[in-house]
PDB file of N, CA and C in Angstrom:
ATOM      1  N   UNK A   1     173.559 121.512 100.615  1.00  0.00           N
ATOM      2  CA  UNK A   1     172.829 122.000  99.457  1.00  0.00           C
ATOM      3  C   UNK A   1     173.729 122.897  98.623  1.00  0.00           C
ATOM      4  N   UNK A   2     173.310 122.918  97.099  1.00  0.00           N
ATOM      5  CA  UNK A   2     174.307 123.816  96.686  1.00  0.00           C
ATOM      6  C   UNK A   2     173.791 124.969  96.593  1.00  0.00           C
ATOM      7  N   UNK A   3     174.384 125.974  96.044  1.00  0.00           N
ATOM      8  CA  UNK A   3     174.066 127.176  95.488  1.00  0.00           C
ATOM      9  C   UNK A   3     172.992 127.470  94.320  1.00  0.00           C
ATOM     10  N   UNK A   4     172.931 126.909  93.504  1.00  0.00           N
ATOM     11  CA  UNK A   4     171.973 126.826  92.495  1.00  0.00           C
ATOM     12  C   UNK A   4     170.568 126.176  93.429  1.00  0.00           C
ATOM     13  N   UNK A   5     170.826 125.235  94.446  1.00  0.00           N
ATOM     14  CA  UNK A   5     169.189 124.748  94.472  1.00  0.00           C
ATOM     15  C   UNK A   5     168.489 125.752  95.819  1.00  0.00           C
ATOM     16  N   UNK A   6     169.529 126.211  96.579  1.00  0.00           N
ATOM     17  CA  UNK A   6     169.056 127.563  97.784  1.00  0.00           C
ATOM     18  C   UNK A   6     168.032 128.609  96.701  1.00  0.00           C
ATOM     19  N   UNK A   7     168.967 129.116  95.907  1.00  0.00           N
ATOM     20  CA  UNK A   7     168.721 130.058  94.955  1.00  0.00           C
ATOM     21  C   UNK A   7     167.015 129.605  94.347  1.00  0.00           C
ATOM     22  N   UNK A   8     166.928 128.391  93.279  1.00  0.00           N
ATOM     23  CA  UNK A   8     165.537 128.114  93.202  1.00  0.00           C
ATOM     24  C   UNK A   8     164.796 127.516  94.030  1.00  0.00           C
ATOM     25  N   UNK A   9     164.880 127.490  95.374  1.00  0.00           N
ATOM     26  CA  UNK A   9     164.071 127.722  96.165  1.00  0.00           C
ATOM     27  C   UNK A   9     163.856 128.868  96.754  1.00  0.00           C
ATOM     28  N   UNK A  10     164.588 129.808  97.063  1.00  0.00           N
ATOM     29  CA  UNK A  10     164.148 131.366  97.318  1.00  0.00           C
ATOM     30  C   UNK A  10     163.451 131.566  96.121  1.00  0.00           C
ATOM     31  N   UNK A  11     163.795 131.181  95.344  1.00  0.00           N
ATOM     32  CA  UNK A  11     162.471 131.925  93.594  1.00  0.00           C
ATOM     33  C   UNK A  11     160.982 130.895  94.253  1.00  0.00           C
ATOM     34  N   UNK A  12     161.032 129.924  94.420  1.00  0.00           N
ATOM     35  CA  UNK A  12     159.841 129.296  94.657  1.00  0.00           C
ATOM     36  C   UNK A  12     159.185 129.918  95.539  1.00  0.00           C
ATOM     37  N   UNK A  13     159.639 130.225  96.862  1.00  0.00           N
ATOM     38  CA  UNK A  13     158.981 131.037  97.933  1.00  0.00           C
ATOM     39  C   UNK A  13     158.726 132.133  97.830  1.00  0.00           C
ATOM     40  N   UNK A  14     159.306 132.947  96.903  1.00  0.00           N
ATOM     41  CA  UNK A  14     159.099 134.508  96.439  1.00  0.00           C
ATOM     42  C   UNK A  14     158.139 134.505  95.848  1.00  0.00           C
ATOM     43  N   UNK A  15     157.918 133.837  94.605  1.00  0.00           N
ATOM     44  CA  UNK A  15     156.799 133.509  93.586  1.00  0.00           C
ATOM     45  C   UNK A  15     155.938 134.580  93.897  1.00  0.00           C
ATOM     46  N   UNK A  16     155.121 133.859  95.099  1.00  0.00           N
ATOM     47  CA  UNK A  16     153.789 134.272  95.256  1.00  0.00           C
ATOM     48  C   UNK A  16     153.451 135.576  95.401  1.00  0.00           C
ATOM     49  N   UNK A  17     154.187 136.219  96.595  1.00  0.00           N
ATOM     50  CA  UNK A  17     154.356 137.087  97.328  1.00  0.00           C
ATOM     51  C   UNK A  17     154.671 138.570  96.069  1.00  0.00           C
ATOM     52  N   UNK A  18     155.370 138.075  95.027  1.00  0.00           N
ATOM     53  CA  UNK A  18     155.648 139.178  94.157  1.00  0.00           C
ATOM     54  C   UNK A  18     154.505 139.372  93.791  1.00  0.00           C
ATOM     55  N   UNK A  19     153.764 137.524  92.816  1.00  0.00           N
ATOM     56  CA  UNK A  19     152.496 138.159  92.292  1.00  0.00           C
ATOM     57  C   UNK A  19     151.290 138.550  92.728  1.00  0.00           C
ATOM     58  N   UNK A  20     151.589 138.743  94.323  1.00  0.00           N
ATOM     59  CA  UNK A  20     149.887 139.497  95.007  1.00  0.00           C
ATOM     60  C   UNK A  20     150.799 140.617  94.720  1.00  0.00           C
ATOM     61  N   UNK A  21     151.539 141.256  94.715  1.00  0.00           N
ATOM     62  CA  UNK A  21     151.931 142.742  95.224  1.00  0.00           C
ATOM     63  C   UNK A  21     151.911 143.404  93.688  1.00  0.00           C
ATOM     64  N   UNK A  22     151.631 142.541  92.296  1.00  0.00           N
ATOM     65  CA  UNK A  22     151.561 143.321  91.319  1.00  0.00           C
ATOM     66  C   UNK A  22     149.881 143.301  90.769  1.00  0.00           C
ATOM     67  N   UNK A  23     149.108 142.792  91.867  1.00  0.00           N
ATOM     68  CA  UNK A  23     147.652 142.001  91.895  1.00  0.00           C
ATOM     69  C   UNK A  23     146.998 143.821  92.522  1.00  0.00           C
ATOM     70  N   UNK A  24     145.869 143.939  91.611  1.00  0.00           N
ATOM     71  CA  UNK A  24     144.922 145.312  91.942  1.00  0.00           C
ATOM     72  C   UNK A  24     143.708 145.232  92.839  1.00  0.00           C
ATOM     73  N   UNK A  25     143.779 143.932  93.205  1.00  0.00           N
ATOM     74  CA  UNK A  25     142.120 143.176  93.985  1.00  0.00           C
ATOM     75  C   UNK A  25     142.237 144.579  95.135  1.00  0.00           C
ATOM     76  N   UNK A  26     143.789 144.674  95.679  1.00  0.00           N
ATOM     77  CA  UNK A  26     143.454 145.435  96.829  1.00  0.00           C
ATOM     78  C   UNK A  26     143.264 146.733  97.160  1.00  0.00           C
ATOM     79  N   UNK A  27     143.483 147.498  95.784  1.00  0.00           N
ATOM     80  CA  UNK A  27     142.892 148.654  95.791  1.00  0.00           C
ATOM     81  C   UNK A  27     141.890 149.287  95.208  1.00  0.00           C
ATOM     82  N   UNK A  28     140.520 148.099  95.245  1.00  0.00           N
ATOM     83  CA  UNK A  28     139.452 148.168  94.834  1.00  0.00           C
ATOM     84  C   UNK A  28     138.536 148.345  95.802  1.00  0.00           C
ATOM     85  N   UNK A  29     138.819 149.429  97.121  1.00  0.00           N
ATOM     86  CA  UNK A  29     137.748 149.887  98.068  1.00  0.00           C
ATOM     87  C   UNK A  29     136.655 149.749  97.655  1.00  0.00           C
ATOM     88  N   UNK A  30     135.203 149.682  98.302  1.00  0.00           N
ATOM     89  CA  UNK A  30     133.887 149.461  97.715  1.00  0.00           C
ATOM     90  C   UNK A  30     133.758 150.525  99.131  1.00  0.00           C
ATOM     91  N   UNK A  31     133.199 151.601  98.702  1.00  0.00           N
ATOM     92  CA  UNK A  31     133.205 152.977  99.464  1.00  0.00           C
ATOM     93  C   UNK A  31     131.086 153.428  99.487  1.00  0.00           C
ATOM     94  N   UNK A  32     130.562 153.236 100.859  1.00  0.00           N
ATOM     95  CA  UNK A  32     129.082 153.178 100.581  1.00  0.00           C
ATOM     96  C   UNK A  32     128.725 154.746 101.186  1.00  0.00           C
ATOM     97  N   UNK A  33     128.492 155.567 100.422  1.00  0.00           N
ATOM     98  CA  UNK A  33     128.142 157.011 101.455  1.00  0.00           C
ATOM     99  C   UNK A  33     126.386 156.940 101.875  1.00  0.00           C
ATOM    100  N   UNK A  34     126.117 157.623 102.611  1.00  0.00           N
ATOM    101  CA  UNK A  34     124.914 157.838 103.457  1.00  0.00           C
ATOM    102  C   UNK A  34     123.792 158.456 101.542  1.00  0.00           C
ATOM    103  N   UNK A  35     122.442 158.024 102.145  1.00  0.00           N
ATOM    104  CA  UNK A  35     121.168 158.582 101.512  1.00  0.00           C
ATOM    105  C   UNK A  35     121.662 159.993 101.070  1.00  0.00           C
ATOM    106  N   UNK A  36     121.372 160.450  99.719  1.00  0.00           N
ATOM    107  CA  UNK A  36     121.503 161.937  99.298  1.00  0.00           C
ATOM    108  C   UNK A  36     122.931 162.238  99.355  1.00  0.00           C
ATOM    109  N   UNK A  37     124.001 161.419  99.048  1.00  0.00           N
ATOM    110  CA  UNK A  37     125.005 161.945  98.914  1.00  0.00           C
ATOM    111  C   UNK A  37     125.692 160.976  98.031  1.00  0.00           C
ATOM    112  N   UNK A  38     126.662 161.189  97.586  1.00  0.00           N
ATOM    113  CA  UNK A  38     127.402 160.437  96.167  1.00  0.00           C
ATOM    114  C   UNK A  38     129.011 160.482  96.705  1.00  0.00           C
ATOM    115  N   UNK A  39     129.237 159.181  96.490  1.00  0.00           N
ATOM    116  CA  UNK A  39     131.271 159.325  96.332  1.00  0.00           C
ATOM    117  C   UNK A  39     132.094 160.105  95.076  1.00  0.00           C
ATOM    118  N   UNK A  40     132.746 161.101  96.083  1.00  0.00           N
ATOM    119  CA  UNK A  40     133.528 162.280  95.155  1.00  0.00           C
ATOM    120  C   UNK A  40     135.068 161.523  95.308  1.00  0.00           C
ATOM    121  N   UNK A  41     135.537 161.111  94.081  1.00  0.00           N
ATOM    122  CA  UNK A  41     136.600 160.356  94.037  1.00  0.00           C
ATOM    123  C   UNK A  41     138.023 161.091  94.140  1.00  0.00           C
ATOM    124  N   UNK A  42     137.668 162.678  93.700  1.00  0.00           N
ATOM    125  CA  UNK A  42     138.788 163.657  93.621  1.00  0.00           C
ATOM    126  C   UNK A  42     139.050 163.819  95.131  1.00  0.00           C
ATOM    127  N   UNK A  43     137.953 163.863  96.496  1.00  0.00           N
ATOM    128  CA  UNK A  43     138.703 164.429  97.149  1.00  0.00           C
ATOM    129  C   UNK A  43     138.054 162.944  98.154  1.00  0.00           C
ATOM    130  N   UNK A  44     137.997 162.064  97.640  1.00  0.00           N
ATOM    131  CA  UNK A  44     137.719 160.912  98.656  1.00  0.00           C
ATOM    132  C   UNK A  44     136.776 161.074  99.515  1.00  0.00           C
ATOM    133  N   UNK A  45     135.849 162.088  99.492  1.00  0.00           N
ATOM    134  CA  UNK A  45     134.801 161.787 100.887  1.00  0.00           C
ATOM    135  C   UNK A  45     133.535 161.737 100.020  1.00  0.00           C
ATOM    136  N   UNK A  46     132.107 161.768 100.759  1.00  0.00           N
ATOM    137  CA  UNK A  46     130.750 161.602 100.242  1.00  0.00           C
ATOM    138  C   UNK A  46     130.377 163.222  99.998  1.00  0.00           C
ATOM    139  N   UNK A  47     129.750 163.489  99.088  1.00  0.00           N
ATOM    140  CA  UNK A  47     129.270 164.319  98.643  1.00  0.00           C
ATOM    141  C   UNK A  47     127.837 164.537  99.024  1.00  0.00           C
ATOM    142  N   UNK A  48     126.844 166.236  99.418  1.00  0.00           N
ATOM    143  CA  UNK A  48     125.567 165.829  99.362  1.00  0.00           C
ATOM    144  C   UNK A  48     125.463 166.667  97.548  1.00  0.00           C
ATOM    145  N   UNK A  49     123.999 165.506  97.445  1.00  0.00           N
ATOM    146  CA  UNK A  49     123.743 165.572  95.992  1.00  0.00           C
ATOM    147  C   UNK A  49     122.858 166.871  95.906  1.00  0.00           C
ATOM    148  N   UNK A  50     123.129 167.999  95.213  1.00  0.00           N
ATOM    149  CA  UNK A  50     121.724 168.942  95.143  1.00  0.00           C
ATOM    150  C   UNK A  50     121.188 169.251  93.890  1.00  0.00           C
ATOM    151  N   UNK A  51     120.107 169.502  93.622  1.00  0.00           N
ATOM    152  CA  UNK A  51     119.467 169.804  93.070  1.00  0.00           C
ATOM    153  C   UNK A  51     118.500 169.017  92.286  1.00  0.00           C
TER     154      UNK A  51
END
């Protein structure tokens, strides 16, 4: 094989792999807290709701 066709085949197999890693699906947690409390995004945990 030559050099040029190794080469576009490492681009073919890379492809993908780059475009999940520039893909946001995976840092779209779906975060469920307990009755009477709310997700506080500043400090990541559940909040209770008052008043």
């Amino acid at each position: 094989m030559t050099i040029k066709m190794l080469l576009t085949a490492a681009a073919l197999v890379a492809a993908p792999f780059t475009a999940s890693a520039a893909c946001d699906w995976h840092s779209e947690a779906k975060v469920s807290c307990a009755d009477g409390t709310v997700y506080d995004s500043a400090t990541g945990t559940c909040k209770t709701v008052s008043g």
